[in-house]
Protein backbone atom coordinates (compact mmCIF):
# COMPACT_ATOMS: atom_id res chain seq x y z
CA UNK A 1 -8.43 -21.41 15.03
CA UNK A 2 -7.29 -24.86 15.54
CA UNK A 3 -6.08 -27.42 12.84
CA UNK A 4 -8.65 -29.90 13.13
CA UNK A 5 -11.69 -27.29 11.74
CA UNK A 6 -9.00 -27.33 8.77
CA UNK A 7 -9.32 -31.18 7.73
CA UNK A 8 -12.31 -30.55 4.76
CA UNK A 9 -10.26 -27.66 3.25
CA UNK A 10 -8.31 -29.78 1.04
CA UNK A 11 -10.48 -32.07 -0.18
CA UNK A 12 -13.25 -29.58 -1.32
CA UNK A 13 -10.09 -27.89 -2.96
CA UNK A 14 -9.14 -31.25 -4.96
CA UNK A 15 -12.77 -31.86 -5.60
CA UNK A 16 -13.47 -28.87 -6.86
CA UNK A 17 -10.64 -28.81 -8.98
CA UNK A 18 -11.56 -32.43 -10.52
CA UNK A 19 -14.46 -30.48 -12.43
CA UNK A 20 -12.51 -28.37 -14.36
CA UNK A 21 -11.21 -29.78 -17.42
CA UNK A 22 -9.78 -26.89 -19.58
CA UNK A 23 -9.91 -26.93 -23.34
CA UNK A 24 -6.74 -27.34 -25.45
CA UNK A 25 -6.49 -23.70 -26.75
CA UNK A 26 -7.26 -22.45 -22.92
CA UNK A 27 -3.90 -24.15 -21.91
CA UNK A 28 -2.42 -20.50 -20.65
CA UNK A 29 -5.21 -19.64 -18.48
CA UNK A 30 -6.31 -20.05 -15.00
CA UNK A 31 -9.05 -21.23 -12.29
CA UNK A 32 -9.40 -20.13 -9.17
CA UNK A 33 -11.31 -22.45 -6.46
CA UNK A 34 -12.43 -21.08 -3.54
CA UNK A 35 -13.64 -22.43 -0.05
CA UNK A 36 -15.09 -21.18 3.56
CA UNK A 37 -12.15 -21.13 6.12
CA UNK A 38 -11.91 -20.34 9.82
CA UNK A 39 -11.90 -16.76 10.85
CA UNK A 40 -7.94 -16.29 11.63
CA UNK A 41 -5.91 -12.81 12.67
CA UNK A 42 -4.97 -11.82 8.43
CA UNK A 43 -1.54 -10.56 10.20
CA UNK A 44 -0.50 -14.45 11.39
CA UNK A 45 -2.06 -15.91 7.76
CA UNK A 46 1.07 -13.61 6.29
CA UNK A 47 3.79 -13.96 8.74
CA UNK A 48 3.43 -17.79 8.51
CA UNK A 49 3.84 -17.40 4.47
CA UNK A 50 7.05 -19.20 3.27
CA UNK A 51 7.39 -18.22 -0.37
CA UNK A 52 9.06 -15.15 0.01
CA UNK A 53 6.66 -13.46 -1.80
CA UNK A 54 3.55 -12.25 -0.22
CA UNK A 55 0.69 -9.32 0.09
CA UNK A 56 -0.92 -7.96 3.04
CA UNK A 57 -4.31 -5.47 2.48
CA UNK A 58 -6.25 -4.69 5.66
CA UNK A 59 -8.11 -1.36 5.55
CA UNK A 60 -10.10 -0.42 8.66
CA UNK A 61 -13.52 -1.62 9.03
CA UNK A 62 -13.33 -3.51 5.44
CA UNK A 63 -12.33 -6.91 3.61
CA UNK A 64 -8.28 -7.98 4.68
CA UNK A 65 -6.82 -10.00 2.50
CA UNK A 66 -3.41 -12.14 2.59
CA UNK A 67 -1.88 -13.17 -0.77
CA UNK A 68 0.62 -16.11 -0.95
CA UNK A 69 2.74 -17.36 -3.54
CA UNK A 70 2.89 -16.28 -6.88
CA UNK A 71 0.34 -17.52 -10.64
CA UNK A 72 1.11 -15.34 -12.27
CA UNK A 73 2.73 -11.97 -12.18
CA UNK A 74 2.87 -8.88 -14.84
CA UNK A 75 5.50 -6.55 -14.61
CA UNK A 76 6.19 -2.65 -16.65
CA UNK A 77 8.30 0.59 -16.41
CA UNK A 78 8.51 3.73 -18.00
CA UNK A 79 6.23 6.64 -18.81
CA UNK A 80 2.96 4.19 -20.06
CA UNK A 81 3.55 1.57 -17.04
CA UNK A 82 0.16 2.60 -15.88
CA UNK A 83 -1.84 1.90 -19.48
CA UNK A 84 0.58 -1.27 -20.26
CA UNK A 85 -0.47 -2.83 -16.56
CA UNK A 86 -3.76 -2.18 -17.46
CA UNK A 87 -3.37 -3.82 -20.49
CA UNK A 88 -1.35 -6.99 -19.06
CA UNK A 89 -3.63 -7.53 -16.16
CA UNK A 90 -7.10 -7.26 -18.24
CA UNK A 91 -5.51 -9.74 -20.45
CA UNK A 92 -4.28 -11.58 -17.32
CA UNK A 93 -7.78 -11.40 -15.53
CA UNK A 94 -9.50 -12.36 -18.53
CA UNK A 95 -7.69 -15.80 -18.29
CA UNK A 96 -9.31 -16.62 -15.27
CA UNK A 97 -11.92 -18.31 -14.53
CA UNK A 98 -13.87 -18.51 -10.47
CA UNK A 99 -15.27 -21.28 -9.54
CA UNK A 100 -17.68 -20.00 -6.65
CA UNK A 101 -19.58 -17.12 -7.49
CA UNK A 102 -20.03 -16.38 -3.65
CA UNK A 103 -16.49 -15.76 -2.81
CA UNK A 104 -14.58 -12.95 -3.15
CA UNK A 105 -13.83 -11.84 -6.65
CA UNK A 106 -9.80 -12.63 -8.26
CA UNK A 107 -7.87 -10.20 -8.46
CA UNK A 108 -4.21 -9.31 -8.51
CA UNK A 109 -2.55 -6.84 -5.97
CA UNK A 110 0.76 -4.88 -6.39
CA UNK A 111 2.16 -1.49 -6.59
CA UNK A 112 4.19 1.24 -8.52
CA UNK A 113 7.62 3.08 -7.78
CA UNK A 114 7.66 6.29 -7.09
CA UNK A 115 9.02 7.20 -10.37
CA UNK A 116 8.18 5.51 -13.86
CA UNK A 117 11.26 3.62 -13.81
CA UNK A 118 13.06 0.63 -11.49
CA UNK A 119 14.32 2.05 -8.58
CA UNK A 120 18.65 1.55 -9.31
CA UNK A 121 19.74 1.30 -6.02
CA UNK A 122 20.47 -2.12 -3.75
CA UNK A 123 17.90 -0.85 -1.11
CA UNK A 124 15.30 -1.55 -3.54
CA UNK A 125 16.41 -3.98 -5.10
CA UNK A 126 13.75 -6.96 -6.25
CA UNK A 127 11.03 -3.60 -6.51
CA UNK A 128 10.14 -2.89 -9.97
CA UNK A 129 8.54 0.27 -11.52
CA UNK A 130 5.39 -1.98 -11.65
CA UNK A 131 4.46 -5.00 -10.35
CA UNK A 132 1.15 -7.05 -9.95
CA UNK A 133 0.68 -10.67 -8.54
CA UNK A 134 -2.09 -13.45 -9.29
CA UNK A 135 -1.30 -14.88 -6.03
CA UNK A 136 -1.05 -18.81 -5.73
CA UNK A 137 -3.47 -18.62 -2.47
CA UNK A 138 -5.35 -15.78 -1.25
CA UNK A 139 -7.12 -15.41 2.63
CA UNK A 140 -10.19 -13.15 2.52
CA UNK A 141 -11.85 -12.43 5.82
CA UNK A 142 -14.47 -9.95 7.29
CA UNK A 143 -15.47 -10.06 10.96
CA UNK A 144 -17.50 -12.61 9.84
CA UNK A 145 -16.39 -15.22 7.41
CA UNK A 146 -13.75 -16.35 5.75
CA UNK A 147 -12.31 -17.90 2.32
CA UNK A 148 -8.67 -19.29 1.29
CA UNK A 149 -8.55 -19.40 -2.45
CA UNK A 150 -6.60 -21.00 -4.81
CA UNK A 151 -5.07 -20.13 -8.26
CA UNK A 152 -4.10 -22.90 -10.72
CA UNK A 153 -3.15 -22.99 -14.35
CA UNK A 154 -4.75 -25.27 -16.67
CA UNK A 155 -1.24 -26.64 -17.90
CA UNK A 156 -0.97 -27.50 -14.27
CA UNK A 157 -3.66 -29.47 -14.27
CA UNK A 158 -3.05 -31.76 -16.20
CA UNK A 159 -0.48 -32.95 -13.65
CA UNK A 160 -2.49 -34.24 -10.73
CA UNK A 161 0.41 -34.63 -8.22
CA UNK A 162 1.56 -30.92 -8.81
CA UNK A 163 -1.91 -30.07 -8.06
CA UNK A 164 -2.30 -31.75 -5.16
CA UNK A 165 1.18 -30.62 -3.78
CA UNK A 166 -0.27 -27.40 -4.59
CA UNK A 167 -3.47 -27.78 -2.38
CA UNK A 168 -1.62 -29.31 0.45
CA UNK A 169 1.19 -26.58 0.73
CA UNK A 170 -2.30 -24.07 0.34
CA UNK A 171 -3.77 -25.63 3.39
CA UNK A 172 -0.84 -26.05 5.47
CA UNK A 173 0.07 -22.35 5.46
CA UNK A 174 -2.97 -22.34 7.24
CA UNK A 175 -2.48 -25.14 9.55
CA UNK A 176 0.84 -24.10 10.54
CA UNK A 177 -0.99 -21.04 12.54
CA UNK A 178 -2.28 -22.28 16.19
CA UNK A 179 -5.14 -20.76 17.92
CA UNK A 180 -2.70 -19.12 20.71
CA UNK A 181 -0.09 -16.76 19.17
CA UNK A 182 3.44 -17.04 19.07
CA UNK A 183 5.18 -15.92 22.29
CA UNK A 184 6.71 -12.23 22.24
CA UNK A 185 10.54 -12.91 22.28
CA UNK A 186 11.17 -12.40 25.88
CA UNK A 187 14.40 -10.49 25.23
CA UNK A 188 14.15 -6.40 25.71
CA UNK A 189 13.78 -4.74 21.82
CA UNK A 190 16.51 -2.56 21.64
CA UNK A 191 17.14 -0.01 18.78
CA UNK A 192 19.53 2.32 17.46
CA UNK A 193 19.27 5.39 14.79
CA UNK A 194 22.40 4.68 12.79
CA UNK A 195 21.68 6.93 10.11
CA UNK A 196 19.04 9.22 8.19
CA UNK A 197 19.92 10.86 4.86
CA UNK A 198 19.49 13.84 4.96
CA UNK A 199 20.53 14.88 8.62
CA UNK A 200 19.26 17.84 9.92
CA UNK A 201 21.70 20.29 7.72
CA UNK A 202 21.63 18.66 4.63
CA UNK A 203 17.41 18.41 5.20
CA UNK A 204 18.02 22.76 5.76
CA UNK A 205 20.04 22.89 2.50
CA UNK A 206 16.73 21.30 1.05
CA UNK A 207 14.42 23.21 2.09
CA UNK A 208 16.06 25.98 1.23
CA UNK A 209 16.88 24.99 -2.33
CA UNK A 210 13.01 24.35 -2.50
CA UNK A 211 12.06 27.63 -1.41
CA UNK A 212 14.33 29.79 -3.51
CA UNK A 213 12.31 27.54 -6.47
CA UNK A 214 8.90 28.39 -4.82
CA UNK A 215 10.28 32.37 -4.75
CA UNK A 216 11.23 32.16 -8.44
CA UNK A 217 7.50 31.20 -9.25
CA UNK A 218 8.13 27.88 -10.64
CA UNK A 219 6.54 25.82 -7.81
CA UNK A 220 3.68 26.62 -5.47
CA UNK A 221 4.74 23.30 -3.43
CA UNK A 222 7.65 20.56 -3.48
CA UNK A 223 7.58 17.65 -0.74
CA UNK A 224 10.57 16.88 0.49
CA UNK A 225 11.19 13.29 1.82
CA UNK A 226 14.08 11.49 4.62
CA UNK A 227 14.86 7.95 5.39
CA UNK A 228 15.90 7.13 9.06
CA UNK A 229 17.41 3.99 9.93
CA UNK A 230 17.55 2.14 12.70
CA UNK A 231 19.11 -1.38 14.16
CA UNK A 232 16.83 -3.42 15.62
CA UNK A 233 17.88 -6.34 18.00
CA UNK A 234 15.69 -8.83 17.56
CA UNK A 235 14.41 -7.66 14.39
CA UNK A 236 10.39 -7.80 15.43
CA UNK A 237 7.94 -10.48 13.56
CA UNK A 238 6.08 -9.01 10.48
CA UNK A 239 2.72 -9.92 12.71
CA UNK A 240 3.94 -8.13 15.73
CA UNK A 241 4.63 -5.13 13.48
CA UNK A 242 1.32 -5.03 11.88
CA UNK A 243 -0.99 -5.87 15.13
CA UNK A 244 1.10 -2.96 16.39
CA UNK A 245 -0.05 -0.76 13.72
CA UNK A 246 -3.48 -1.74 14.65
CA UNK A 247 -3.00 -0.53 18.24
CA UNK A 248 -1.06 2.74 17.06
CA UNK A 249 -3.30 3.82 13.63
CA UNK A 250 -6.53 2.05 13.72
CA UNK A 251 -8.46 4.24 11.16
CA UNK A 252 -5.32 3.59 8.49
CA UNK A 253 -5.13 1.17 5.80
CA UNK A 254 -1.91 -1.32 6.73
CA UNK A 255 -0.49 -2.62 3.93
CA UNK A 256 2.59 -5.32 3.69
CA UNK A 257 4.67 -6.20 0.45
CA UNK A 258 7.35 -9.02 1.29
CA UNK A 259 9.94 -9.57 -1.84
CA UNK A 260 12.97 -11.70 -1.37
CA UNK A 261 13.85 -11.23 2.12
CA UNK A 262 12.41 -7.33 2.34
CA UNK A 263 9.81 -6.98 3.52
CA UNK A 264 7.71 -3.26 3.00
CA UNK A 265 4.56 -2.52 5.37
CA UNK A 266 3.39 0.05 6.84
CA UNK A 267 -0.09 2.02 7.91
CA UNK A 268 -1.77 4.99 5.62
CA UNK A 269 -3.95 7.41 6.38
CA UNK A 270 -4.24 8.15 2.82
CA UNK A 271 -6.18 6.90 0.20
CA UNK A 272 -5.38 7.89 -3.71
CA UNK A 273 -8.86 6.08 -5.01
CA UNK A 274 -11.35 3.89 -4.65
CA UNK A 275 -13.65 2.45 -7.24
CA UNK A 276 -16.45 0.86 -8.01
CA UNK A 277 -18.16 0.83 -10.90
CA UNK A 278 -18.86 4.49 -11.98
CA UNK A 279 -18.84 5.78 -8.65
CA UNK A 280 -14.82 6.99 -7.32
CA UNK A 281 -13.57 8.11 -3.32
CA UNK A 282 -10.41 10.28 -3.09
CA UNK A 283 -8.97 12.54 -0.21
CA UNK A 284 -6.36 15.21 0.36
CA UNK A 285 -4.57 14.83 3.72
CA UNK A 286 -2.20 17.62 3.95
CA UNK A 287 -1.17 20.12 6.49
CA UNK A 288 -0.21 18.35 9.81
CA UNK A 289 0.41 19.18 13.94
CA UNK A 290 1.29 17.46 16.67
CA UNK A 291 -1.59 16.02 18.79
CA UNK A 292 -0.09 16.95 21.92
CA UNK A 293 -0.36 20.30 21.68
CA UNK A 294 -2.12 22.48 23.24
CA UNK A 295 -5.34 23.50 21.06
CA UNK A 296 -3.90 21.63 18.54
CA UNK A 297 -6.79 21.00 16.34
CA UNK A 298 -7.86 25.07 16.19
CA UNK A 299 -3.75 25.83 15.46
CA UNK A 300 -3.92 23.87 12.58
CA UNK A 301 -7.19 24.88 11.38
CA UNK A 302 -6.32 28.64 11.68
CA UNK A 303 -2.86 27.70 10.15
CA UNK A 304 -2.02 29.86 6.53
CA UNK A 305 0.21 27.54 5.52
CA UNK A 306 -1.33 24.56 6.41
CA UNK A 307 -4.81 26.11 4.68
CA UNK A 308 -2.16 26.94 1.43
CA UNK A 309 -0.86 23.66 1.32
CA UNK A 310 -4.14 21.25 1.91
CA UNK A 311 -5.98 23.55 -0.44
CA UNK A 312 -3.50 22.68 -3.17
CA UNK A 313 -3.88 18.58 -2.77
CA UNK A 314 -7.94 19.61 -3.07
CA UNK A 315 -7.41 21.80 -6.43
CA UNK A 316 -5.11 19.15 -8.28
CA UNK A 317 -7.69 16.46 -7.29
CA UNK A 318 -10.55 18.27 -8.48
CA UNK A 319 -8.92 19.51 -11.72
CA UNK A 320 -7.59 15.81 -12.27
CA UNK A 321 -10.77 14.09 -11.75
CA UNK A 322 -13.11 17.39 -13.52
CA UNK A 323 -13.00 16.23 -16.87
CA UNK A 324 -14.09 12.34 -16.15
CA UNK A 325 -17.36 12.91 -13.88
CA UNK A 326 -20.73 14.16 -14.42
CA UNK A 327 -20.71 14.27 -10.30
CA UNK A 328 -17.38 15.70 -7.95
CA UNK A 329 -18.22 16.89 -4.59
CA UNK A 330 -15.76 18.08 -1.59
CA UNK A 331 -16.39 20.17 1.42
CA UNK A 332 -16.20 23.83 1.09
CA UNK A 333 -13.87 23.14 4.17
CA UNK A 334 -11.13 20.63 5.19
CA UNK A 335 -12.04 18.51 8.35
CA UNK A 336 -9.10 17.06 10.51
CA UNK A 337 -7.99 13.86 10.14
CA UNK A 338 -7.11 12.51 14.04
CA UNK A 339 -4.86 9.99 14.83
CA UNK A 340 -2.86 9.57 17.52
CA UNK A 341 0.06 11.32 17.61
CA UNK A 342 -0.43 13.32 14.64
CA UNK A 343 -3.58 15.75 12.96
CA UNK A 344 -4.34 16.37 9.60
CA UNK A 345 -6.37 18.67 7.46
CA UNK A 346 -8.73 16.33 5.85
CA UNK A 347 -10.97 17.00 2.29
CA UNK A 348 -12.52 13.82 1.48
CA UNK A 349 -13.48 13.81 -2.24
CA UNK A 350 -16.58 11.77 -4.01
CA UNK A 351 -16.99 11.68 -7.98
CA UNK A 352 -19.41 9.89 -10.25
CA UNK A 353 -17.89 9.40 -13.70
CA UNK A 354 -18.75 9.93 -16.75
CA UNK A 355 -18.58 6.37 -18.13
CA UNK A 356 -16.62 3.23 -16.76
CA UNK A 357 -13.12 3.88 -16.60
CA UNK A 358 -10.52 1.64 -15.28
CA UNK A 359 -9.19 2.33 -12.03
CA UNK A 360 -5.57 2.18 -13.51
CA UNK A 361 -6.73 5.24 -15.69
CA UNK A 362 -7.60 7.31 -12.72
CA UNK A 363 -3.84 6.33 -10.66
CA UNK A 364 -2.30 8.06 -13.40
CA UNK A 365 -4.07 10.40 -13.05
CA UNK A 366 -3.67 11.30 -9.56
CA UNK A 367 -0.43 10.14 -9.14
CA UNK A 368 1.74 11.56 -7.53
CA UNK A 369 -0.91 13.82 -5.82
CA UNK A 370 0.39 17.17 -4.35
CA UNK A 371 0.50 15.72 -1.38
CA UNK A 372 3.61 13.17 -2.13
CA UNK A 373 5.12 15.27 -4.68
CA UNK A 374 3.73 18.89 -5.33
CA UNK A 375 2.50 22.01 -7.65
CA UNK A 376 2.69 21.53 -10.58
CA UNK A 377 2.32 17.87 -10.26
CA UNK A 378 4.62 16.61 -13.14
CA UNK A 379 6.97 19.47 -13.00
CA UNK A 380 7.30 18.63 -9.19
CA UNK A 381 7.96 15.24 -10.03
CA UNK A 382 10.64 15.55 -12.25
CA UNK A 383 12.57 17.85 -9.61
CA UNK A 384 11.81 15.47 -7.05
CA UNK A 385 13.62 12.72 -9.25
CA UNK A 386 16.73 15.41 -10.19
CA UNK A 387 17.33 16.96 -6.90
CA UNK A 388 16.33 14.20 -4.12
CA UNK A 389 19.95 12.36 -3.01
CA UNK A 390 17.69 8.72 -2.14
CA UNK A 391 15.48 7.07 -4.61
CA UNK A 392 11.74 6.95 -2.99
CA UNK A 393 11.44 3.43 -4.51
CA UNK A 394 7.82 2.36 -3.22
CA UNK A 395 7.53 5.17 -0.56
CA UNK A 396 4.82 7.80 -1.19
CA UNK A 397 3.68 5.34 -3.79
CA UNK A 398 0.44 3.71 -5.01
CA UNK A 399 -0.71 0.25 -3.90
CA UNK A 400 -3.48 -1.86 -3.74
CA UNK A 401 -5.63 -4.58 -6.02
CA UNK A 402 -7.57 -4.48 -9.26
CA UNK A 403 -10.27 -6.89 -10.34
CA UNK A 404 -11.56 -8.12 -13.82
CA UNK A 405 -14.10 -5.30 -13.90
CA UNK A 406 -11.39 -2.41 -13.97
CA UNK A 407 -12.26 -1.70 -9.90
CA UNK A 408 -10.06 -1.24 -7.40
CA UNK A 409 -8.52 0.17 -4.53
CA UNK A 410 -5.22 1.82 -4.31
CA UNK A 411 -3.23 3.64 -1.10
CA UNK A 412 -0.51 6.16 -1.00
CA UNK A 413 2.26 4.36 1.05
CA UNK A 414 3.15 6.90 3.65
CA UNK A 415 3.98 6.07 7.10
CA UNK A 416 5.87 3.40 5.87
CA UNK A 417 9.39 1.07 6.40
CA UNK A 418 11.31 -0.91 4.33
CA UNK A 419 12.90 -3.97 6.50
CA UNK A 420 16.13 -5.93 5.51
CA UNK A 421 17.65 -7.92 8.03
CA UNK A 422 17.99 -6.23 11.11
CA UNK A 423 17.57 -2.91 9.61
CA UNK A 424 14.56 -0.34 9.10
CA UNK A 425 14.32 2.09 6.84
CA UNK A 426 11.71 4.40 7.75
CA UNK A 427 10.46 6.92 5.78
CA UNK A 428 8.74 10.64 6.11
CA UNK A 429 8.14 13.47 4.16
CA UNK A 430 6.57 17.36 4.68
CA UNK A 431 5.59 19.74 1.98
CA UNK A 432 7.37 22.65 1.58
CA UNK A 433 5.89 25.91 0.47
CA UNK A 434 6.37 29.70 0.56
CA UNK A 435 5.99 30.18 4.40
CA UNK A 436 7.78 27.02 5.86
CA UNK A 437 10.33 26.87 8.26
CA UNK A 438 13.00 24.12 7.85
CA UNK A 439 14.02 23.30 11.69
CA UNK A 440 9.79 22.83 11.76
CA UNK A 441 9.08 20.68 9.10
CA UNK A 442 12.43 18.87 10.38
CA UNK A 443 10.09 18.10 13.68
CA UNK A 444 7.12 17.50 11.50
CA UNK A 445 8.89 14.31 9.70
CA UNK A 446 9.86 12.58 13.34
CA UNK A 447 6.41 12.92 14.18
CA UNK A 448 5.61 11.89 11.14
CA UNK A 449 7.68 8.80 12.10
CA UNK A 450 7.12 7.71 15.08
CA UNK A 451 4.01 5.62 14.57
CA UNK A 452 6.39 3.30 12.51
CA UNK A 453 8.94 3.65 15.04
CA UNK A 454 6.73 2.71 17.89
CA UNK A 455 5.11 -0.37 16.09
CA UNK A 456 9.03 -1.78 15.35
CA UNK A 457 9.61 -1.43 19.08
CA UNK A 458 12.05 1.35 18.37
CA UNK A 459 12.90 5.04 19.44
């Protein structure tokens, strides 16, 4: 992509924008004008954003989108975050207004915590319970076209030279990205594990206080979770990371969040929900084994406790989702999931429902899916939020975008790291139930890591 093919953008931004002229009692609303771009790599459009606060969505083999800058944002915590988001972005949403039908529809894109309430700790810090962002520009691309959108309030508009300050700084996050990629830093990556909480023993002394719960009948599953961290010298580009993610898990959604300096990312396999319209996609990804063994796939298929635990994702989904559809089908049997260092036992999960409900409506329903947090689901969570020593803050969490029509799509953020400085916090988990072993879900959680080591140029 080369600057040059970028000369029109800005004044079929400003020209489009000279059309609008919003009504006195519309003064708190917004337009969004949209335009064709050049096709560029979605992972350069958001390491060349400045703001400090940006969104990066790139499933496989769908729409990637970089968001830049911030509207408008809505924020919530506590137990009705999920129904007062969906409140504060449908009235959000309904204050905007597209100018081109044929782009991409607004919408806002953010995530959740863990638990229902802001996350205490400095590590994630600037990471609320709830948070959704009208961003100021958006980049939409397929493998064929392109758009670069741009959100203005009607108070702003009524102050031409902040308007076109705003189209220029739109365009020139663009232009600042040359056709040839930045050159890899030609000093060696080096890396160092300087902690993980909990070690080895105090990850045993979990475990174990899980079990004795399973063996008292109050649980059928917990998930246990562990940050490692490591030192990274130089601290890699957010593109490099993500084009590494790519190479490493093609078939996952990567996902980005950068806040004030942090900057969260990562690459599921996992998604909680997708929606459109009546019809809803869900999975359960749950019982894992190392690629590289021998036979691996048939191990894991024949495995009890992998069966036990997948088939306990598939029940809570199905009982969770029951009531709201006319249509829910799964397999009789899980597939595997195959990536590349890792397989999964893999249910994938279609539903028609009943009547139009938001998509907001079905993430609280499904989270935190016995696959992040257990059986029973709430009563999981709760001991996950009592007995875990690190707050989970966006890990394990949902994530994604929801337009004016209630759709959207949302991710569970596994296989994920949290970077601050030169530091990476990467994060794993493994459910526990009746017949695990400690030492091997211990090994299950650094495989479980590695894809997110590899793509920081760590080990």
């Amino acid at each position: 992509m080369h600057t040059a093919s970028l000369s029109h953008l800005a004044p079929q931004l400003s020209r489009a924008l000279q059309t609008v002229r919003p009504s006195g009692h519309a003064d708190e609303g917004f337009v969004v004008v949209s335009v064709p771009a050049p096709l560029a790599p979605a992972e350069r459009v958001f390491a060349a954003g400045d703001s400090g606060q940006s969104f990066f969505w790139a499933p496989a083999r769908s729409m990637h989108f970089t968001a830049e800058g911030v509207a408008a944002e809505v924020s919530a915590a506590g137990p009705e975050r999920f129904r007062d988001m969906r409140r504060l972005i449908g009235e959000l949403l309904s204050s905007v207004k597209a100018l081109e039908p044929q782009a991409p529809m607004p919408r806002v894109f953010g995530g959740f915590a863990f638990q229902d309430m802001p996350p205490q700790g400095p590590l994630w810090k600037g990471f609320e319970a709830a948070r959704f962002v009208l961003p100021r520009t958006c980049y939409a691309r397929t493998d064929e076209r392109a758009w670069i959108s741009l959100s203005v309030g009607h108070r702003e508009l009524s102050d031409p030279p902040l308007v076109e300050r705003l189209i220029t700084r739109s365009v020139a996050w663009l232009e600042g990205l040359l056709a040839q990629p930045t050159p890899e830093d030609p000093r060696q990556a080096a890396s160092e594990r300087v902690s993980e909480v909990p070690e080895r023993d105090g990850w045993g002394t979990l475990v174990g206080a899980i079990k004795r719960e399973i063996e008292g009948g109050g649980f059928r599953k917990i998930v246990a979770a562990r940050r490692a961290v490591y030192q990274l010298t130089p601290a890699p580009s957010a593109d490099r990371i993500l084009e590494r993610l790519a190479q490493i898990s093609g078939d996952c959604t990567r996902f980005a969040v950068r806040r004030d300096g942090k900057l969260f990312l990562g690459a599921t396999p996992e998604w909680l929900v997708r929606k459109h319209g009546r019809e809803l996609e869900t999975e359960a990804v749950a019982g894992s084994r190392s690629s590289r063994e021998p036979g691996a796939a048939a191990l894991l298929e024949a495995s009890a406790k992998d069966r036990v635990e997948h088939a306990l994702v598939v029940e809570a989904l199905l009982r969770a989702l029951g009531p709201l559809t006319t249509e829910l089908e799964a397999p009789p049997k899980p597939g595997i999931r195959v990536l590349r260092d890792i397989l999964h036992l893999y249910t994938p999960v279609s539903a028609t429902l009943r009547e139009d409900t938001h998509v907001l409506d079905l993430v609280e329903r499904l989270h935190p899916t016995p696959a992040v947090g257990g059986t029973p689901p709430a009563k999981a969570h709760r001991w996950i939020a009592e007995h875990e020593s690190e707050e989970r803050g966006w890990y394990a969490s949902p994530l994604g975008w929801v337009d004016a029509n209630g759709d959207g799509q949302f991710v569970v953020t596994l296989r994920s790291a949290l970077l601050t400085s030169d530091l990476a916090h990467v994060f794993a988990g493994a459910g526990i139930v009746a017949e695990s072993d400690a030492d091997l879900e211990f090994e299950e959680t650094e495989l479980k890591l590695s894809a997110m080591v590899n793509a920081l140029g760590a080990s």
